[in-house]
C-alpha atoms as a PDB file:
ATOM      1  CA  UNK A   1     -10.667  28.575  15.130  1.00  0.00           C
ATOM      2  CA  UNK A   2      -8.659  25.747  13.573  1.00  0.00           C
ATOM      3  CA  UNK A   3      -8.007  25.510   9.660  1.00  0.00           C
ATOM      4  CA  UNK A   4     -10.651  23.397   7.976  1.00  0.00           C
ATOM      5  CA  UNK A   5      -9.248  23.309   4.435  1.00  0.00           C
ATOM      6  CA  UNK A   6     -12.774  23.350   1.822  1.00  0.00           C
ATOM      7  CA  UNK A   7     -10.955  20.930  -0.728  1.00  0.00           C
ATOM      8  CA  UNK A   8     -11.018  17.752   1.796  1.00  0.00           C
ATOM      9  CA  UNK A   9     -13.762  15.931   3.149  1.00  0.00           C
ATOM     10  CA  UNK A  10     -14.139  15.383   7.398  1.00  0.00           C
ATOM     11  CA  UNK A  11     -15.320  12.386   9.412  1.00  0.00           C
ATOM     12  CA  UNK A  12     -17.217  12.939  12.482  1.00  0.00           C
ATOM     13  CA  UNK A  13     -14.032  11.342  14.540  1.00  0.00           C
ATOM     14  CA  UNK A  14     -11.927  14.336  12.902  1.00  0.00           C
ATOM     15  CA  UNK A  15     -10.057  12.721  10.450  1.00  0.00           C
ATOM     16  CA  UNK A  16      -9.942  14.551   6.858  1.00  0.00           C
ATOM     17  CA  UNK A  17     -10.183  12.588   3.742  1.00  0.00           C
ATOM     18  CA  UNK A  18      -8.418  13.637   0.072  1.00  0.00           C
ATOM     19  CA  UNK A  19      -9.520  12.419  -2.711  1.00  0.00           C
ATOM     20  CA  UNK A  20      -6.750  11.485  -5.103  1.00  0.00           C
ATOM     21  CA  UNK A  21      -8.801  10.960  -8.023  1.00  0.00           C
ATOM     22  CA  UNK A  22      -7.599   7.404  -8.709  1.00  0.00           C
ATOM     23  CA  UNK A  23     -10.030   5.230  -6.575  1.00  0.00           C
ATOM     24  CA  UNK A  24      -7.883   5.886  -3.503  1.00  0.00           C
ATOM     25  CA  UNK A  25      -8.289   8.492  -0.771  1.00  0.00           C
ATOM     26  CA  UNK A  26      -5.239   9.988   1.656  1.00  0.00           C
ATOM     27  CA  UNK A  27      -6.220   9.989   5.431  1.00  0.00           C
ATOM     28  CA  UNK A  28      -4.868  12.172   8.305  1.00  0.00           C
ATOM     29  CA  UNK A  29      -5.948  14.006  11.348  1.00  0.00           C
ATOM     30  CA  UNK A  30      -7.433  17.209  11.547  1.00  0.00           C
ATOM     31  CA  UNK A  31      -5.543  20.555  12.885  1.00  0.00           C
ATOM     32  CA  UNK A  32      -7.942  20.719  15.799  1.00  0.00           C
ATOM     33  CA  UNK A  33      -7.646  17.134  16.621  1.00  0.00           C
ATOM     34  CA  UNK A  34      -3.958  17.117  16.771  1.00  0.00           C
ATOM     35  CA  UNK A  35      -4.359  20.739  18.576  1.00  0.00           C
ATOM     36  CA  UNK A  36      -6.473  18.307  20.764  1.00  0.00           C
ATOM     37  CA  UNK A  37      -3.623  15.583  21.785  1.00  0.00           C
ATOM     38  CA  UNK A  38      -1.283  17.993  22.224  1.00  0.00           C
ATOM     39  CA  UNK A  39       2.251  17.205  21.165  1.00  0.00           C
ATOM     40  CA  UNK A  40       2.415  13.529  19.312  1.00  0.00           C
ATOM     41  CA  UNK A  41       5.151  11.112  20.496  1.00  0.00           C
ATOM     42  CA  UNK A  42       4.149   8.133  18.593  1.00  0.00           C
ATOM     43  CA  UNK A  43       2.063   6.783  15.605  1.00  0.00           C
ATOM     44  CA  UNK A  44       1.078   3.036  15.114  1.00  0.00           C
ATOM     45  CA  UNK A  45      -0.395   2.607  11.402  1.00  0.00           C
ATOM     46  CA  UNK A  46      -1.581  -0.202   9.631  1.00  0.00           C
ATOM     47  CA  UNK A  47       0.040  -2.241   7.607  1.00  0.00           C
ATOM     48  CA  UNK A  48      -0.519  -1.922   3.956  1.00  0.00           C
ATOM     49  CA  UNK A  49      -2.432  -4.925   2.492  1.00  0.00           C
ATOM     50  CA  UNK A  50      -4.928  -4.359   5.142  1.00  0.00           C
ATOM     51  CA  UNK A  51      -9.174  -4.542   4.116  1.00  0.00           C
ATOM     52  CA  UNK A  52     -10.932  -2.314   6.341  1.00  0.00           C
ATOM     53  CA  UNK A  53     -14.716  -0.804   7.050  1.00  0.00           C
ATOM     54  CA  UNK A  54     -15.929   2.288   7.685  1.00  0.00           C
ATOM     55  CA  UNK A  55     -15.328   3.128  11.225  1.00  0.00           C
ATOM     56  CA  UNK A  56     -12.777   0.461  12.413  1.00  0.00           C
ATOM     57  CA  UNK A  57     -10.293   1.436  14.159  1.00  0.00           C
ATOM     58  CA  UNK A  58      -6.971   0.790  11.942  1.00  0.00           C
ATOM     59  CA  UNK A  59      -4.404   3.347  13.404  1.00  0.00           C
ATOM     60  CA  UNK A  60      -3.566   5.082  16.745  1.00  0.00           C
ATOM     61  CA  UNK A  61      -2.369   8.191  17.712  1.00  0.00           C
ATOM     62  CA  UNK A  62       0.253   8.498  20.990  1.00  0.00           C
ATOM     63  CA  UNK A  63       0.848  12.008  22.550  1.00  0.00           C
ATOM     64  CA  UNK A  64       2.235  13.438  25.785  1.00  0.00           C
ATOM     65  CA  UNK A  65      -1.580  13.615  27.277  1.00  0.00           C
ATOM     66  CA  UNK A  66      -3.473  10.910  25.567  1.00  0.00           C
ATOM     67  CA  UNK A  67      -3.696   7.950  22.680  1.00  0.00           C
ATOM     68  CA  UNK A  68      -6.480   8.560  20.602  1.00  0.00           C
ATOM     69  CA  UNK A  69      -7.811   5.703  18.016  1.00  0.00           C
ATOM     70  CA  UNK A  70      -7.837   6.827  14.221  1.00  0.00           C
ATOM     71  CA  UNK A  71     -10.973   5.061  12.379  1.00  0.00           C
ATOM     72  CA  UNK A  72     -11.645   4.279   8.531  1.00  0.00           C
ATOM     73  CA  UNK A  73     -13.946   6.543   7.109  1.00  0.00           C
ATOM     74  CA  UNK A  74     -14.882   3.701   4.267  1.00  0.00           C
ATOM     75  CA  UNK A  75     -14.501   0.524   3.332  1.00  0.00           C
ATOM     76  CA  UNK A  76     -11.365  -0.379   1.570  1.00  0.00           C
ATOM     77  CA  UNK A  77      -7.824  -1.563   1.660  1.00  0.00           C
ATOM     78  CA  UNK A  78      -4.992   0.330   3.534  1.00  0.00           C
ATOM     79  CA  UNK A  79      -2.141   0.791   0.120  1.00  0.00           C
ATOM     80  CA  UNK A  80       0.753   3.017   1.834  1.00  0.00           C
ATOM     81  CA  UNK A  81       1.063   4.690   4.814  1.00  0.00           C
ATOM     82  CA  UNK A  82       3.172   7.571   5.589  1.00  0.00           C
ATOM     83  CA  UNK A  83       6.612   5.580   6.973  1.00  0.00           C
ATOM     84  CA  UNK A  84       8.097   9.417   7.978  1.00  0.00           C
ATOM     85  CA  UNK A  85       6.076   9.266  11.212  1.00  0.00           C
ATOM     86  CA  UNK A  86       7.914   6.044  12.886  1.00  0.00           C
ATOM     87  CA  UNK A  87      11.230   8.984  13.193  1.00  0.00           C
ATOM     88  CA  UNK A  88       9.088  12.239  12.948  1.00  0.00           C
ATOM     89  CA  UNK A  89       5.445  11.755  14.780  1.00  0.00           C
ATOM     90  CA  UNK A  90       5.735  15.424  15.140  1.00  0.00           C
ATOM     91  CA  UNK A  91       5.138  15.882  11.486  1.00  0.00           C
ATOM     92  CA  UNK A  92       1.301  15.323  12.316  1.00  0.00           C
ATOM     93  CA  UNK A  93       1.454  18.062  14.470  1.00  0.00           C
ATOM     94  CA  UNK A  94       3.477  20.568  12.217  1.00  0.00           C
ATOM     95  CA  UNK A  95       1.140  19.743   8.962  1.00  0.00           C
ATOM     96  CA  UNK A  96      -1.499  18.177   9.850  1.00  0.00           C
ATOM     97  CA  UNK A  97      -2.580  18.825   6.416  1.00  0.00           C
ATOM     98  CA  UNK A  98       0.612  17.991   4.074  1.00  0.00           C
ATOM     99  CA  UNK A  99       3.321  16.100   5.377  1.00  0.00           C
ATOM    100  CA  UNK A 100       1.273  14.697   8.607  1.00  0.00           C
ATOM    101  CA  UNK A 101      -0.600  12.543   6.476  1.00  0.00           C
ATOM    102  CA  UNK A 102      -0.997   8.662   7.774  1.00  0.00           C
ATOM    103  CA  UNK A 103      -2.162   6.592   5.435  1.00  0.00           C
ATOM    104  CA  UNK A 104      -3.702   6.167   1.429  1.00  0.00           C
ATOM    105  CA  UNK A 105      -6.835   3.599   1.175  1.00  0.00           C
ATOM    106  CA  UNK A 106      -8.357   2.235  -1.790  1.00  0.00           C
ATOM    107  CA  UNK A 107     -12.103   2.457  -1.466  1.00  0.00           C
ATOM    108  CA  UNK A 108     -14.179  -0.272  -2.145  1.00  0.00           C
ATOM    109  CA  UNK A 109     -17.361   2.319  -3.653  1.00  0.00           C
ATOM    110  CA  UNK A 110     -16.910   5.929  -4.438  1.00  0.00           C
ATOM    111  CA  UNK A 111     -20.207   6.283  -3.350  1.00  0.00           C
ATOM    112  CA  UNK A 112     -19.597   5.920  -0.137  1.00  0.00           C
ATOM    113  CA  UNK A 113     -17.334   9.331  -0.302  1.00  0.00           C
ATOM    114  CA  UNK A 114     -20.762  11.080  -0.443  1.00  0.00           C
ATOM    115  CA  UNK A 115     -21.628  10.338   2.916  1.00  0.00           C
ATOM    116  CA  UNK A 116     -18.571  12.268   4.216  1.00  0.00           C
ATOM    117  CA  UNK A 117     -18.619  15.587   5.802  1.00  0.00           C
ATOM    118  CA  UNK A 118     -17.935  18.902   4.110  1.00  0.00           C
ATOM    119  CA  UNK A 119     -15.759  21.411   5.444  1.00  0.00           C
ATOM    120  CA  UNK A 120     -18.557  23.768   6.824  1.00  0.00           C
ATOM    121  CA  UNK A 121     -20.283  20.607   8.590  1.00  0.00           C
ATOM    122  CA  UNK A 122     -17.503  19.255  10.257  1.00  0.00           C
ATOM    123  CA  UNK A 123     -16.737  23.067  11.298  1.00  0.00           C
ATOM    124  CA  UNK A 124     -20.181  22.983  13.107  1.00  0.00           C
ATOM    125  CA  UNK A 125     -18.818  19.899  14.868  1.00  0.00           C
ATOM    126  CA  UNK A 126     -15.691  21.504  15.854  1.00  0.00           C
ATOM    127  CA  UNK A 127     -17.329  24.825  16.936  1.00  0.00           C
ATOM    128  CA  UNK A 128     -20.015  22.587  18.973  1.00  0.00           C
ATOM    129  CA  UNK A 129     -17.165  21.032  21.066  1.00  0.00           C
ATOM    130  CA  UNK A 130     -14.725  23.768  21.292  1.00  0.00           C
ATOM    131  CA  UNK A 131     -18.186  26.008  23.063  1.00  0.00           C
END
């Protein structure tokens, strides 16, 4: 079974979402959905400045078997993404969890955090489409 760290919160499309504590969140893929790709070969993120809603599709993911969208899991304003990945995509699939990050928002409501998943819900996801 893949890691699904208890600290972060999960969206349905298997991204995982840190709360900084500051108003903004840090964004990256889960270990199963990079597990998923397969080995990543390219990342196009969004520029910082962007405003985003929940569930647009702001980055996309590029491996050896497939490019898979990466959506906004709230409403908010892309502030930095993670420039390491245009030389080391790979990172994503090393630590998925550290330095595989891919980008920092700052959200619009915290309320809107609450509607995220937990890490035992989004493991009930995961086990669903792994069976």
């Amino acid at each position: 079974m893949s890691e699904i760290p208890k600290d972060l919160s999960y969206a349905k499309t298997h991204e995982w979402i840190a709360n900084d504590g500051d108003g903004t969140v840090t964004i990256g893929i889960t270990e199963y959905a990079q597990g998923s790709l397969g080995d990543l070969v390219f990342v196009e993120l969004p520029e910082a400045g962007t405003k985003v809603s929940a569930g647009d599709a702001v980055a996309v993911v590029e491996s050896v078997k497939a490019a898979s969208d990466i959506y906004a899991p709230v409403n908010g304003e892309i502030v930095e993404i993670n420039e390491d990945l245009d030389e080391s995509p790979e990172r994503v699939n090393e630590d998925p969890f550290g330095q595989g990050w891919l980008f920092k928002m700052a959200v619009n409501n915290a309320d809107d955090l609450d509607g995220l998943l937990d890490a035992a819900a989004y493991g009930e996801i995961v086990d669903a489409e792994e069976s």
